[in-house]
C-alpha atoms as a PDB file:
ATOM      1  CA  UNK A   1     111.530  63.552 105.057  1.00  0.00           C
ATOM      2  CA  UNK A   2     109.135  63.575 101.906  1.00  0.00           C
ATOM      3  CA  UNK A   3     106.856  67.693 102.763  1.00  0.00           C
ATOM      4  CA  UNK A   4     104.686  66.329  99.473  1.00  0.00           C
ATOM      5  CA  UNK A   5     100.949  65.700  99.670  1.00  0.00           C
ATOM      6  CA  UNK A   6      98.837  65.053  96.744  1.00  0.00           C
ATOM      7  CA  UNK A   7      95.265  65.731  95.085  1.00  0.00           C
ATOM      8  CA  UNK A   8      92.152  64.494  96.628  1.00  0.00           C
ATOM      9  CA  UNK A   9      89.861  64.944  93.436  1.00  0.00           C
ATOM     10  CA  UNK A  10      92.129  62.168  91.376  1.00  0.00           C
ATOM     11  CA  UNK A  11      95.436  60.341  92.297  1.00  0.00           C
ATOM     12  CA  UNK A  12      97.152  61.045  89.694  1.00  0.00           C
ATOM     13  CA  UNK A  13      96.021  63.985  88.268  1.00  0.00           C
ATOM     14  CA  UNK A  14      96.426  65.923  85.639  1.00  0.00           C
ATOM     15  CA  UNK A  15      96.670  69.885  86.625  1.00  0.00           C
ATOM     16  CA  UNK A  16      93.954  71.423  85.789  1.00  0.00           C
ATOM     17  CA  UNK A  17      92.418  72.975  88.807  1.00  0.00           C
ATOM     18  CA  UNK A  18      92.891  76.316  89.591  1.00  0.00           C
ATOM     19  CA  UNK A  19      94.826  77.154  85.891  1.00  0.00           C
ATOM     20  CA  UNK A  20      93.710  77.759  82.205  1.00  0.00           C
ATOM     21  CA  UNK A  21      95.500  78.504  78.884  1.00  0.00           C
ATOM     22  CA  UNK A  22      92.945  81.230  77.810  1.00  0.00           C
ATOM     23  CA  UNK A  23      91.515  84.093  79.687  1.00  0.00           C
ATOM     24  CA  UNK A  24      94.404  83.309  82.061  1.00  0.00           C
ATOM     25  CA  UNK A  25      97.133  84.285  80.289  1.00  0.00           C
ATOM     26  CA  UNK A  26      95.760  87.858  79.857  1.00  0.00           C
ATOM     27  CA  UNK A  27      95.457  88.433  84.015  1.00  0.00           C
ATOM     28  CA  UNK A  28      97.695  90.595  85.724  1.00  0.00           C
ATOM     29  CA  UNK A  29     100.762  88.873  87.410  1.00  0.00           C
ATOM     30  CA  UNK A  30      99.892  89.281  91.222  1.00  0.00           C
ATOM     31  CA  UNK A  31     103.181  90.741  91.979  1.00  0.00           C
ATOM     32  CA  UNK A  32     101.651  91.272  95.545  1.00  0.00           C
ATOM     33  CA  UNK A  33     102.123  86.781  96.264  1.00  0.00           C
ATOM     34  CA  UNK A  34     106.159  87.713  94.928  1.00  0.00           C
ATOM     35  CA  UNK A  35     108.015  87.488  98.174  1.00  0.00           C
ATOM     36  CA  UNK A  36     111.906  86.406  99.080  1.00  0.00           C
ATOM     37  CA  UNK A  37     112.450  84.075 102.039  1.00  0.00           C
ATOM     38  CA  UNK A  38     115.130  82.265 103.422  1.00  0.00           C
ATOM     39  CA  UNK A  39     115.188  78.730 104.146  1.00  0.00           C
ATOM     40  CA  UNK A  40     116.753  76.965 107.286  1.00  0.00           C
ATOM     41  CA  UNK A  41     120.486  76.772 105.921  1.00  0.00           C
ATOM     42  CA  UNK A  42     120.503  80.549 105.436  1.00  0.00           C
ATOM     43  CA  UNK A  43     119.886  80.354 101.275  1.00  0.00           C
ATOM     44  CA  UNK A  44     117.603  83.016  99.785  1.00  0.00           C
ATOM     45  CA  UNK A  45     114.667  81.718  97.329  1.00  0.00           C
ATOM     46  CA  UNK A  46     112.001  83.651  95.371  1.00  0.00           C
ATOM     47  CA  UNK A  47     108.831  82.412  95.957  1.00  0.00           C
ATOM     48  CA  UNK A  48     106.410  83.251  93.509  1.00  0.00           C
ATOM     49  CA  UNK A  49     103.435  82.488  91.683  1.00  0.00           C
ATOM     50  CA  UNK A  50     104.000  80.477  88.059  1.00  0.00           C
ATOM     51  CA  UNK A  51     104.099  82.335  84.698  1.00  0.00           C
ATOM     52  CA  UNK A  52     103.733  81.073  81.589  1.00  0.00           C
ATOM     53  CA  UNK A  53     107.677  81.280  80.841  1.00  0.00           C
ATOM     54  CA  UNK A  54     108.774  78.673  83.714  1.00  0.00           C
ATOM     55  CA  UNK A  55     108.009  75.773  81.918  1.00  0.00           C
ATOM     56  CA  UNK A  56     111.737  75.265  81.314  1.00  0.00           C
ATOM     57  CA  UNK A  57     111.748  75.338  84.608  1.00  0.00           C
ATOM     58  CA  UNK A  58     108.730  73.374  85.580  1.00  0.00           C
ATOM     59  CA  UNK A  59     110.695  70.354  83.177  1.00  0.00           C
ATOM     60  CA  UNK A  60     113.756  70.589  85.286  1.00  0.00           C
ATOM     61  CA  UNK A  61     112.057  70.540  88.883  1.00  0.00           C
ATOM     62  CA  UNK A  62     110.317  67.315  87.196  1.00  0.00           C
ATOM     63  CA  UNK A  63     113.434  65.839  86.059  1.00  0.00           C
ATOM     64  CA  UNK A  64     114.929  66.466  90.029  1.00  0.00           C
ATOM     65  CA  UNK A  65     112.377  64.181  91.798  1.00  0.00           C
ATOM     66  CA  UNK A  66     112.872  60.991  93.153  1.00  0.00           C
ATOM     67  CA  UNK A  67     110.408  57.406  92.378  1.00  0.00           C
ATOM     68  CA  UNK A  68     110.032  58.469  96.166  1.00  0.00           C
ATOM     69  CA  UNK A  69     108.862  61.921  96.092  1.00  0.00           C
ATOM     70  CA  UNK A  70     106.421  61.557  92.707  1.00  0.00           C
ATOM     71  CA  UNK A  71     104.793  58.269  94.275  1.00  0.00           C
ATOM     72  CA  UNK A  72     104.078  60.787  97.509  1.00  0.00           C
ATOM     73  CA  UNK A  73     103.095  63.439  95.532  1.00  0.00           C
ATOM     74  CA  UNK A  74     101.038  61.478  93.137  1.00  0.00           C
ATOM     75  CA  UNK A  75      99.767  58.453  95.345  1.00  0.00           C
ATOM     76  CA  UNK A  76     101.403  56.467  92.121  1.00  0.00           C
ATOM     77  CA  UNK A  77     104.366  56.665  89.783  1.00  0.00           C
ATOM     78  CA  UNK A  78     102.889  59.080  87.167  1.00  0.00           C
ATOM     79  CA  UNK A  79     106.078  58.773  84.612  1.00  0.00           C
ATOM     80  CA  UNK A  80     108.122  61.727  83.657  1.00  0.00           C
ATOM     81  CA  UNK A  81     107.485  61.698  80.083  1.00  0.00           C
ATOM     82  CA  UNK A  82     103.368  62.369  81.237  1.00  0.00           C
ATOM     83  CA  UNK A  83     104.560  64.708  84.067  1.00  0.00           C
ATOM     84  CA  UNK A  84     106.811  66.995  81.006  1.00  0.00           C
ATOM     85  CA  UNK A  85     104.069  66.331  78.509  1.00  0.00           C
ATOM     86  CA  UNK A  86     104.306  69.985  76.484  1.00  0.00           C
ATOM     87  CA  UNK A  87     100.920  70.531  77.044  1.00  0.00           C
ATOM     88  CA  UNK A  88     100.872  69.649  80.705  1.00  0.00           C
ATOM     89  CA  UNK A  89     103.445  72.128  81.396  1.00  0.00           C
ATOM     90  CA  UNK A  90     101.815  75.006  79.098  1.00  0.00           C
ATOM     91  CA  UNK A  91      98.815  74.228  81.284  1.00  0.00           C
ATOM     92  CA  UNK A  92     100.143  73.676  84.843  1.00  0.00           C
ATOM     93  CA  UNK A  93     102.292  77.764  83.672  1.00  0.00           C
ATOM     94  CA  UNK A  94      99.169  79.383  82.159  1.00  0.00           C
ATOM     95  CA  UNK A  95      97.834  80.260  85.783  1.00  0.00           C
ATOM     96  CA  UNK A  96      94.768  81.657  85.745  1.00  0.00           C
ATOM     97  CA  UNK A  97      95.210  83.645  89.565  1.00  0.00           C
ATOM     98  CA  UNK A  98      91.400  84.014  90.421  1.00  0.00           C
ATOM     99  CA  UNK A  99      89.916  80.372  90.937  1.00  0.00           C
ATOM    100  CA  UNK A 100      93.482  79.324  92.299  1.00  0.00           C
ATOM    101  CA  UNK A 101      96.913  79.754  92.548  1.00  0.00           C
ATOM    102  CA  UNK A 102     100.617  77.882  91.672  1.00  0.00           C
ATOM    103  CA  UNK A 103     103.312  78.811  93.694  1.00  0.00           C
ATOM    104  CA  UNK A 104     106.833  78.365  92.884  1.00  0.00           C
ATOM    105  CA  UNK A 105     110.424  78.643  94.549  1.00  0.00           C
ATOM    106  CA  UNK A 106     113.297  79.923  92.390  1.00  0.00           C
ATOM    107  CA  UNK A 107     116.703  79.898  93.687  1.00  0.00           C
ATOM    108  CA  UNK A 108     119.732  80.613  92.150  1.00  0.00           C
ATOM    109  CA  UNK A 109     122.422  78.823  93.415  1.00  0.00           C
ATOM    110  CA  UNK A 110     125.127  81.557  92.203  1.00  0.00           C
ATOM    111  CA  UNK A 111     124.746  84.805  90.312  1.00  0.00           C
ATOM    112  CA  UNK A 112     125.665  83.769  87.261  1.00  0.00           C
ATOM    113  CA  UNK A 113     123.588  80.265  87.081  1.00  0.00           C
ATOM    114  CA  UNK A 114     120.441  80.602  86.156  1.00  0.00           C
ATOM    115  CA  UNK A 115     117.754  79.970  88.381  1.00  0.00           C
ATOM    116  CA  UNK A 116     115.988  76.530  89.370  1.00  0.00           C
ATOM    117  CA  UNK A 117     112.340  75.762  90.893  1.00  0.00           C
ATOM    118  CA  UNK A 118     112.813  73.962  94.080  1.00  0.00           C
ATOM    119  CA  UNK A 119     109.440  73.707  94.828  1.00  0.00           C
ATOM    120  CA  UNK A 120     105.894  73.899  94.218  1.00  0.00           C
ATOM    121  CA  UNK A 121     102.204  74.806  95.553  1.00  0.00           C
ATOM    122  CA  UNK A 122      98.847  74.774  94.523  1.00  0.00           C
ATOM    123  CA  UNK A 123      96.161  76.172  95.472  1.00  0.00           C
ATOM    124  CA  UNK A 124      93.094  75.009  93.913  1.00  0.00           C
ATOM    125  CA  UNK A 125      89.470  76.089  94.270  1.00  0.00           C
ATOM    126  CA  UNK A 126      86.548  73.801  94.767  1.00  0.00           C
ATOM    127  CA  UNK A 127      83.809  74.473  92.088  1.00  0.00           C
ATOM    128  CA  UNK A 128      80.861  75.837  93.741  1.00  0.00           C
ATOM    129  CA  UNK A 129      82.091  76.028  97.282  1.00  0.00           C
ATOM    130  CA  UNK A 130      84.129  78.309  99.506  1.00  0.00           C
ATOM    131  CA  UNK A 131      86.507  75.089  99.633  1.00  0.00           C
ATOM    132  CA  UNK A 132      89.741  74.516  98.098  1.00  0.00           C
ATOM    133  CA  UNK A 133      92.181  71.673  97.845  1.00  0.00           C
ATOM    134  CA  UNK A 134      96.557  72.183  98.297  1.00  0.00           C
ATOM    135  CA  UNK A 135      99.154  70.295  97.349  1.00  0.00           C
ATOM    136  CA  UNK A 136     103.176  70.924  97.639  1.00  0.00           C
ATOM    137  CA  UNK A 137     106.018  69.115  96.138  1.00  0.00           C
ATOM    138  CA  UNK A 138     109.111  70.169  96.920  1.00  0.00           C
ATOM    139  CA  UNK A 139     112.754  68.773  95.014  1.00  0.00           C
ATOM    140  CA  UNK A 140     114.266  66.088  97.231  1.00  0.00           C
ATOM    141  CA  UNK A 141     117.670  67.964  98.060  1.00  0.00           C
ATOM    142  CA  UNK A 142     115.842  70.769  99.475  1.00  0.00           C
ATOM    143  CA  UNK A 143     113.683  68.577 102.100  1.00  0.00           C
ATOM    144  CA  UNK A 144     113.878  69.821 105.370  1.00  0.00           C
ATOM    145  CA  UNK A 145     114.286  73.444 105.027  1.00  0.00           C
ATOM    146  CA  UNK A 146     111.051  74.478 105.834  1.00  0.00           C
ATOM    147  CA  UNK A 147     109.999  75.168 102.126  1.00  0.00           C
ATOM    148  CA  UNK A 148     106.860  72.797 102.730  1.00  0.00           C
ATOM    149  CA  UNK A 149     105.626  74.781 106.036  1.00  0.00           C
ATOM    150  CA  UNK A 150     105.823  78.183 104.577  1.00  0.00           C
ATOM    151  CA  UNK A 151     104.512  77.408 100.963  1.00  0.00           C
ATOM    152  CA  UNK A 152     101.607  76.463 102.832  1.00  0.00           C
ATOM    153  CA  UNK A 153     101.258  79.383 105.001  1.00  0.00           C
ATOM    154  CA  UNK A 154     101.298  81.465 101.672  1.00  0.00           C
ATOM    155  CA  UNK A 155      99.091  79.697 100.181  1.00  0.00           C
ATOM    156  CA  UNK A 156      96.720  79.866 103.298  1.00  0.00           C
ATOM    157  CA  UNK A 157      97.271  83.846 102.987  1.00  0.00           C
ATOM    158  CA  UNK A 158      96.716  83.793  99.509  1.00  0.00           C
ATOM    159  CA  UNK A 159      93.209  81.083 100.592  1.00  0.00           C
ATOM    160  CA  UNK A 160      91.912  84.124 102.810  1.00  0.00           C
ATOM    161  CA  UNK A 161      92.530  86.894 100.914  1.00  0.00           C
ATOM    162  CA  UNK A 162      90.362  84.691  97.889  1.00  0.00           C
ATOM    163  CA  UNK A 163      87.577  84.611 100.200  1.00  0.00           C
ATOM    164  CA  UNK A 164      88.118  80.237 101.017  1.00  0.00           C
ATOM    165  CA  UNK A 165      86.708  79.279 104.123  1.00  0.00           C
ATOM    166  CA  UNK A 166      88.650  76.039 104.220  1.00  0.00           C
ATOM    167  CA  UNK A 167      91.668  74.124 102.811  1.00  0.00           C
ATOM    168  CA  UNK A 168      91.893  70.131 101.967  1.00  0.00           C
ATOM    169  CA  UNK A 169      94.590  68.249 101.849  1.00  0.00           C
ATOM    170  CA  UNK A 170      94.737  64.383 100.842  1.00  0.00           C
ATOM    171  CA  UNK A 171      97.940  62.763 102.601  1.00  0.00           C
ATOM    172  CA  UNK A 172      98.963  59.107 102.073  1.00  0.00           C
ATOM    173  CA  UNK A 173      98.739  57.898 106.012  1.00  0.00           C
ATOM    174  CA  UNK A 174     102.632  56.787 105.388  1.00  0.00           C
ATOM    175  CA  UNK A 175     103.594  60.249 104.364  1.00  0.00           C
ATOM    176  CA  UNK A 176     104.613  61.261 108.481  1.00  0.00           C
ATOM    177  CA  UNK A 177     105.845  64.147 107.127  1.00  0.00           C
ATOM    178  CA  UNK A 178     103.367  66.367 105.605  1.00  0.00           C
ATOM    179  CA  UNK A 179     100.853  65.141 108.359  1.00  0.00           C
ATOM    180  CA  UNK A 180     103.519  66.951 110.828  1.00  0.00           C
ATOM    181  CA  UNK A 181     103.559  69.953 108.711  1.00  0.00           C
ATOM    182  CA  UNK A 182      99.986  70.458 107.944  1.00  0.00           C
ATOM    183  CA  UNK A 183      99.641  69.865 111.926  1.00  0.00           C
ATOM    184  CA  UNK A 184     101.454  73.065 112.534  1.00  0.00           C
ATOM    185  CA  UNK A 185      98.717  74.850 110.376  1.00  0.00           C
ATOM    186  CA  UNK A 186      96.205  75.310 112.986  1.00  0.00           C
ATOM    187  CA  UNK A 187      95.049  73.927 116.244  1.00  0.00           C
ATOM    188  CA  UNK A 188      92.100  72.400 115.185  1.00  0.00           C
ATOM    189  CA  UNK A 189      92.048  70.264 112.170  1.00  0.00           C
ATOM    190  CA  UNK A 190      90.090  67.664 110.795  1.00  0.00           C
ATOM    191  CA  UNK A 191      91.415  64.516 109.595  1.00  0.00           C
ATOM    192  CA  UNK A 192      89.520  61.307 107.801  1.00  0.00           C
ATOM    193  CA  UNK A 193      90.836  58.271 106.671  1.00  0.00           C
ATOM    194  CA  UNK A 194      90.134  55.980 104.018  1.00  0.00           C
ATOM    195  CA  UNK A 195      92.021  53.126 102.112  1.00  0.00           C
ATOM    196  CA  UNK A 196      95.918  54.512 103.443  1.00  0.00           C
ATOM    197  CA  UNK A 197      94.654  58.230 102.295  1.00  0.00           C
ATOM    198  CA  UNK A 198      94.439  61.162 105.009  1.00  0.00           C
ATOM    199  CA  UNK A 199      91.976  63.505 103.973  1.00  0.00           C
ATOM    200  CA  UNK A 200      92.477  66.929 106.536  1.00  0.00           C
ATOM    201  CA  UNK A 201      90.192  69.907 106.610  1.00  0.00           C
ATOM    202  CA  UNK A 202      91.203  72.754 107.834  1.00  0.00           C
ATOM    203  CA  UNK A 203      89.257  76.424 108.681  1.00  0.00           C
ATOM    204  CA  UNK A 204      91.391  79.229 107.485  1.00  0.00           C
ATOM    205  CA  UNK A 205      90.241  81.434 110.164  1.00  0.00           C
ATOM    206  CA  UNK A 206      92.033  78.843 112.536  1.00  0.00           C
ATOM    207  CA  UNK A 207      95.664  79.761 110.579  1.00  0.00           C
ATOM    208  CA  UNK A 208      97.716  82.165 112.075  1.00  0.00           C
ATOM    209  CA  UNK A 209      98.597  83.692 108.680  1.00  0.00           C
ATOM    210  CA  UNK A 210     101.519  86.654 109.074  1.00  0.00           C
ATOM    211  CA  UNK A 211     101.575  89.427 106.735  1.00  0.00           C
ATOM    212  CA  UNK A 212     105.057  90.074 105.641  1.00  0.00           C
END
């Protein structure tokens, strides 16, 4: 089971929707998207939006994934040496949380470890337009544990409460998966398809988004 999906604005992008190395860094942490959950086998995760000190982090989730999961994620394989570029990973951690929004899941396998991102989400605001585009990649030993589902439910909360009137998502037609997933979003969706890539629109008025 591979719950990625990847960017409809450029196949192998680099990550600059939705964060910013400037003005960003000076924005208060929105402590209010900071929320524990517990995934399917009963282990408790953080999940959280991105600061600017989780790109130690950020390298290891990289270093995790699979030719598998980065070709889903990316609709190519984007190496790891571009994907832990220093300045990609300052920019993907210098969220700016007002255009858009990075999600991550920390766990900690034991107290005395330190802690590991699992997964991530992105939010990621259309310029000009009450639109904005997800995407979710999630480390390969932690698929099927409902980490995919719920980071997008948060980041459909997170959608609403920023005033979005839809969310995008651009799924390779292989990628059974995330199509399943994004399914359970809402009962109306709309899905496009073009050269083996799933483009699916949904309203967030349609989500049933629970406040916690």
């Amino acid at each position: 089971m591979t719950a990625n999906t990847g960017s409809c604005a450029d196949r192998q992008p680099e990550p600059g929707h939705g964060v910013s190395t400037g003005e960003g860094l000076r924005r208060r942490y929105p402590t209010e998207h900071a929320r524990p959950w517990r995934m399917r086998d009963g282990s408790r995760v953080m999940i959280r939006p991105i600061r600017p000190s989780d790109e130690r982090l950020l390298l290891g989730f990289h270093q995790t994934l699979s030719d598998r999961t980065v070709y889903m994620r990316y609709f190519g394989q984007l190496k790891l040496r571009s994907r832990i570029a220093p300045a990609r990973l300052a920019k993907v951690c210098a969220a700016e949380y007002k255009n858009g929004m990075v999600l991550v899941v920390e766990w900690r396998p034991f107290r005395y470890k330190a802690p590991q991102i699992i997964g991530v989400g992105r939010l990621s605001r259309i310029s000009g337009a009450r639109e904005a585009e997800v995407a979710v990649v999630i480390a390969d030993n932690y698929h099927g544990l409902g980490l995919g589902s719920e980071l997008l439910r948060r980041l459909a909360r997170i959608a609403r409460d920023y005033d979005i009137e839809r969310i995008v998502a651009c799924i390779l037609s292989e990628n059974h998966a995330f199509q399943h997933i994004f399914r359970k979003l809402a009962p109306q969706i709309d899905w496009k398809v073009e050269e083996g890539v799933i483009t699916a629109t949904v309203s967030v008025a349609d989500i049933e988004v629970r406040d916690d």
